[in-house]
Protein backbone atom coordinates (compact mmCIF):
# COMPACT_ATOMS: atom_id res chain seq x y z
CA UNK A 1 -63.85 31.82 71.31
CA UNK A 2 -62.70 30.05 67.68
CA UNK A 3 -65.12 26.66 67.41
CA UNK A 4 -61.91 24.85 67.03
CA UNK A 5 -61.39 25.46 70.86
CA UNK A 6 -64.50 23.96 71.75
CA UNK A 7 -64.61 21.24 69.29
CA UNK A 8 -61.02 20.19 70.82
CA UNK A 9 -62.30 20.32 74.34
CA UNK A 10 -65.67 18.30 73.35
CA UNK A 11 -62.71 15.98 72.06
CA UNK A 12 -60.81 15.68 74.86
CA UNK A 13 -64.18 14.88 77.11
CA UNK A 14 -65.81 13.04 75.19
CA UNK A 15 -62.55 10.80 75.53
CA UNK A 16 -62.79 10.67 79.37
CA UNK A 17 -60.87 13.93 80.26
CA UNK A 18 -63.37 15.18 82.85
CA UNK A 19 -61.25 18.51 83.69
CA UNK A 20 -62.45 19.55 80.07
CA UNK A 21 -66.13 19.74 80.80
CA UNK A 22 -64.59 22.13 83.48
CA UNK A 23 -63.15 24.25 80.33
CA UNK A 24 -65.69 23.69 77.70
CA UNK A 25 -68.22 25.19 80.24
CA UNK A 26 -67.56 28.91 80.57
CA UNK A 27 -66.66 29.09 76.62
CA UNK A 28 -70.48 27.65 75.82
CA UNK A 29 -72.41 28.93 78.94
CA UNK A 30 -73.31 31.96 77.58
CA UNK A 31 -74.76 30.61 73.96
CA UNK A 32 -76.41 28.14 76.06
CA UNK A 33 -77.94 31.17 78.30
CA UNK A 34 -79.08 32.78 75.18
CA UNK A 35 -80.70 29.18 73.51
CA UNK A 36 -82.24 28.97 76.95
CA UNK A 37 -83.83 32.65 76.82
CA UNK A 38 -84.90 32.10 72.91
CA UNK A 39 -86.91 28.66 74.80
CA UNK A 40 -88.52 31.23 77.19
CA UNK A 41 -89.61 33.52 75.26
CA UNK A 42 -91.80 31.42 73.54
CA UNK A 43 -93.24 30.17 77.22
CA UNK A 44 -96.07 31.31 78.75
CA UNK A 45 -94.93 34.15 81.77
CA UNK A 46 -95.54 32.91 84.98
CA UNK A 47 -93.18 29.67 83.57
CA UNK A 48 -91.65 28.13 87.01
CA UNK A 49 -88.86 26.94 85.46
CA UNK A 50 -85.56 29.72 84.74
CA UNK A 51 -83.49 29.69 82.10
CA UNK A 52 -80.55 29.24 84.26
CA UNK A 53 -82.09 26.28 85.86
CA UNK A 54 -82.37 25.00 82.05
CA UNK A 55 -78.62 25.34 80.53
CA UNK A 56 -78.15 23.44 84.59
CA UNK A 57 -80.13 20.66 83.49
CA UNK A 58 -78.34 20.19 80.06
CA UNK A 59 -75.31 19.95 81.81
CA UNK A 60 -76.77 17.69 84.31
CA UNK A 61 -77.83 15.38 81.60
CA UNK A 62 -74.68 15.75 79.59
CA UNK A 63 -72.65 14.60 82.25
CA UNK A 64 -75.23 11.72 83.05
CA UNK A 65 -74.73 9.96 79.32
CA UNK A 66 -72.15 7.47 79.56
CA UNK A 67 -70.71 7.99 76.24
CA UNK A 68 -70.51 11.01 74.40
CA UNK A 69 -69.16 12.10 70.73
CA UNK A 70 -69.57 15.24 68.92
CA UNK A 71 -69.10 15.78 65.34
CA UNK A 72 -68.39 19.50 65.68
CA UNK A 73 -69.75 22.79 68.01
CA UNK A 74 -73.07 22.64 65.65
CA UNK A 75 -73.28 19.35 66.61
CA UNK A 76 -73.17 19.74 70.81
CA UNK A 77 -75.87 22.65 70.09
CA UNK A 78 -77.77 21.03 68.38
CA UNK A 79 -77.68 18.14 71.20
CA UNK A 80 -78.25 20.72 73.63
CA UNK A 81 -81.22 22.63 72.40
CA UNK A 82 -82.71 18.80 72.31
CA UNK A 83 -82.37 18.05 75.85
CA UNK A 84 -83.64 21.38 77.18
CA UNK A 85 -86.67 20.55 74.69
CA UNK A 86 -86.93 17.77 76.34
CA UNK A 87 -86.34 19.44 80.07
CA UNK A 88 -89.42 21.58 79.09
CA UNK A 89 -91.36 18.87 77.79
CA UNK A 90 -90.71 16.85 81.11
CA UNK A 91 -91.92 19.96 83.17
CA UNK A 92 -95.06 20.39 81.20
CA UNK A 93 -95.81 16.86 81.69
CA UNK A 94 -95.27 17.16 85.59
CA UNK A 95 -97.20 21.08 85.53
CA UNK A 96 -100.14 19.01 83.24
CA UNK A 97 -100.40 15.84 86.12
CA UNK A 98 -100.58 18.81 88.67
CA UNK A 99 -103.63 20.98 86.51
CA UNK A 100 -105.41 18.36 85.67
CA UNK A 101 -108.97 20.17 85.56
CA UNK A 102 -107.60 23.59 85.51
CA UNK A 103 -108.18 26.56 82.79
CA UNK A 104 -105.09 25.74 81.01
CA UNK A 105 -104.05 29.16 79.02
CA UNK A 106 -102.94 28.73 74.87
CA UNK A 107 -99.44 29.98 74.24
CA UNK A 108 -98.38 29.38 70.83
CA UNK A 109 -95.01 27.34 70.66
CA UNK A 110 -93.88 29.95 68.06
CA UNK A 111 -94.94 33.01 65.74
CA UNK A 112 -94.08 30.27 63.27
CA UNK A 113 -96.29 27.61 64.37
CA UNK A 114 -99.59 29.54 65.77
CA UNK A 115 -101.53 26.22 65.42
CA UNK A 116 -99.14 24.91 68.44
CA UNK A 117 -99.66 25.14 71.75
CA UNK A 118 -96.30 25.21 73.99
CA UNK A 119 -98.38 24.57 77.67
CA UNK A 120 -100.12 21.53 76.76
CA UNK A 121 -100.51 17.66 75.95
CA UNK A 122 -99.39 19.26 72.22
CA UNK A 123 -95.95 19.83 73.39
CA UNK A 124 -95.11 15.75 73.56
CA UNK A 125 -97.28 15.30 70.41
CA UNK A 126 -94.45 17.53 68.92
CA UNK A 127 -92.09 15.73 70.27
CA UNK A 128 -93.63 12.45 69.33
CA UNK A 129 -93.41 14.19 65.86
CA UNK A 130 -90.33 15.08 65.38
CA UNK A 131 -89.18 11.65 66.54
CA UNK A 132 -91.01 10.46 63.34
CA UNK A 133 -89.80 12.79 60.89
CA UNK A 134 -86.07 12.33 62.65
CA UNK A 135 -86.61 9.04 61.06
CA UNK A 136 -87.43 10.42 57.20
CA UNK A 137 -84.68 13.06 57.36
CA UNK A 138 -82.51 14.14 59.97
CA UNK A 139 -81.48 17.51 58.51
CA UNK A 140 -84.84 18.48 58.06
CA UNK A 141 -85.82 18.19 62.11
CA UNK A 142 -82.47 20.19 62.59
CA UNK A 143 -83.25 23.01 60.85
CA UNK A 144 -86.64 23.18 62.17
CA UNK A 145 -85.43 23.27 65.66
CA UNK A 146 -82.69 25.51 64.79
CA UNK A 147 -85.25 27.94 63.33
CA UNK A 148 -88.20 27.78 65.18
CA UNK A 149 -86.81 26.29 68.97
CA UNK A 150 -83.72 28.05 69.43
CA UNK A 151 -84.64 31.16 67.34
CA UNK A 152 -81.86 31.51 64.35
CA UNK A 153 -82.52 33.14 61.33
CA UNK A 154 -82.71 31.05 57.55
CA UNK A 155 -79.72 32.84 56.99
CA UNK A 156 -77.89 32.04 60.12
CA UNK A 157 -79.33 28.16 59.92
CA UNK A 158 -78.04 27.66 56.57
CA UNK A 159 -74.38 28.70 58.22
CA UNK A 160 -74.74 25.97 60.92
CA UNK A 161 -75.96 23.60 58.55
CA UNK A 162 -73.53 24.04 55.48
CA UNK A 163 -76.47 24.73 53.48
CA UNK A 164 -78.15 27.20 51.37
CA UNK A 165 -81.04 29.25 52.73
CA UNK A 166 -83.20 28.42 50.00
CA UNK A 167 -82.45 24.89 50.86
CA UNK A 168 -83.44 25.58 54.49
CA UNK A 169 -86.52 27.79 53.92
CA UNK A 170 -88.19 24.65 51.69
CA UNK A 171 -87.22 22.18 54.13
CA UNK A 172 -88.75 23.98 57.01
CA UNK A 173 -91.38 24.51 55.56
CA UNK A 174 -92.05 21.09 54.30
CA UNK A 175 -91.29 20.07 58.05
CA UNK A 176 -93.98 22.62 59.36
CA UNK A 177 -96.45 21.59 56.79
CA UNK A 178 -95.41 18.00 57.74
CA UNK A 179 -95.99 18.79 61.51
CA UNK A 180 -99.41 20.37 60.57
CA UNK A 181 -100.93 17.33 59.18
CA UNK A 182 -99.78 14.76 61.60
CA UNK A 183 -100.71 16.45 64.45
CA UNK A 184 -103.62 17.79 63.33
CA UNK A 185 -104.98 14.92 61.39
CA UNK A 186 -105.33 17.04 58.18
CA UNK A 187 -103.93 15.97 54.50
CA UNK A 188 -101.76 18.69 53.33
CA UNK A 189 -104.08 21.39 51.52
CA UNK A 190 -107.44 20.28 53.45
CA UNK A 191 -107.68 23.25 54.88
């Protein structure tokens, strides 16, 4: 699959043609599988939701927006791994309403980001978060999810991005340090 296939087909829907969602769909399912399964593995094991049931809801919720535009295939990603952030964040609200009381178990949100717990109130701090820093810079939120939500290397980040991976590696970590202090309520180099 060349990205100039999909980016023509997120074209053509994205101007109304609904028989290219029908197109686009088997060429991306399977990196949207694999973004799913990169989620998961940073959940906790007994997770209720699938990763299957995941990439379902991003298409669920692409379909649902009334208008659509893509820049580019980095750009629907990108979109993508947002919205099943947000699926999981949705679920972990609901799964949180439901344990209220409960033993509630620390998984880490990534090796990355120990301080972060993935089953908990923390998860919508994050996403609270990264709202913010959206704000500041844009490119700097992207990389971070690129890196540390769906799983992609500095190397393979910088590629995406049209950057270099020095570029990346300060940015993320200026991000994660960035992260650290807001939702921690720590000045950088407190601790």
């Amino acid at each position: 699959m060349e990205e100039t296939d999909i980016t023509a087909l997120l074209s053509e829907w994205a101007g109304g043609d609904q028989t290219a969602l029908a197109r686009l769909a088997p060429l991306v399912y399977p990196d949207l599988h694999a973004l799913a399964n990169s989620f998961f593995r940073k959940e906790r094991p007994d997770h209720t939701l699938q990763p299957t049931a995941l990439v379902g809801e991003v298409f669920m919720k692409l379909m649902a927006r009334r208008k659509l535009t893509f820049e580019n295939r980095r750009h629907f990603y990108a979109l993508s791994a947002r919205l099943m952030r947000y699926a999981l964040i949705d679920h972990a609200r609901t799964a949180g309403a439901e344990k209220r009381g409960q033993q509630i178990q620390f998984v880490p949100l990534s090796e990355e980001i120990p301080w972060l717990n993935s089953s908990s109130q923390e998860i919508t701090d994050l996403d609270r978060a990264l709202d913010e820093l959206a704000l500041l810079d844009p490119a700097q939120v992207e990389m971070l999810e690129m890196r540390y939500l769906m799983g992609c290397t500095v190397q393979e980040t910088a590629e995406i991005m049209g950057s270099s991976p020095s570029t990346v590696d300060r940015k993320v970590r200026l991000a994660r340090a960035w992260l650290y202090s807001k939702l921690r309520g720590v000045e950088p180099g407190a601790e």
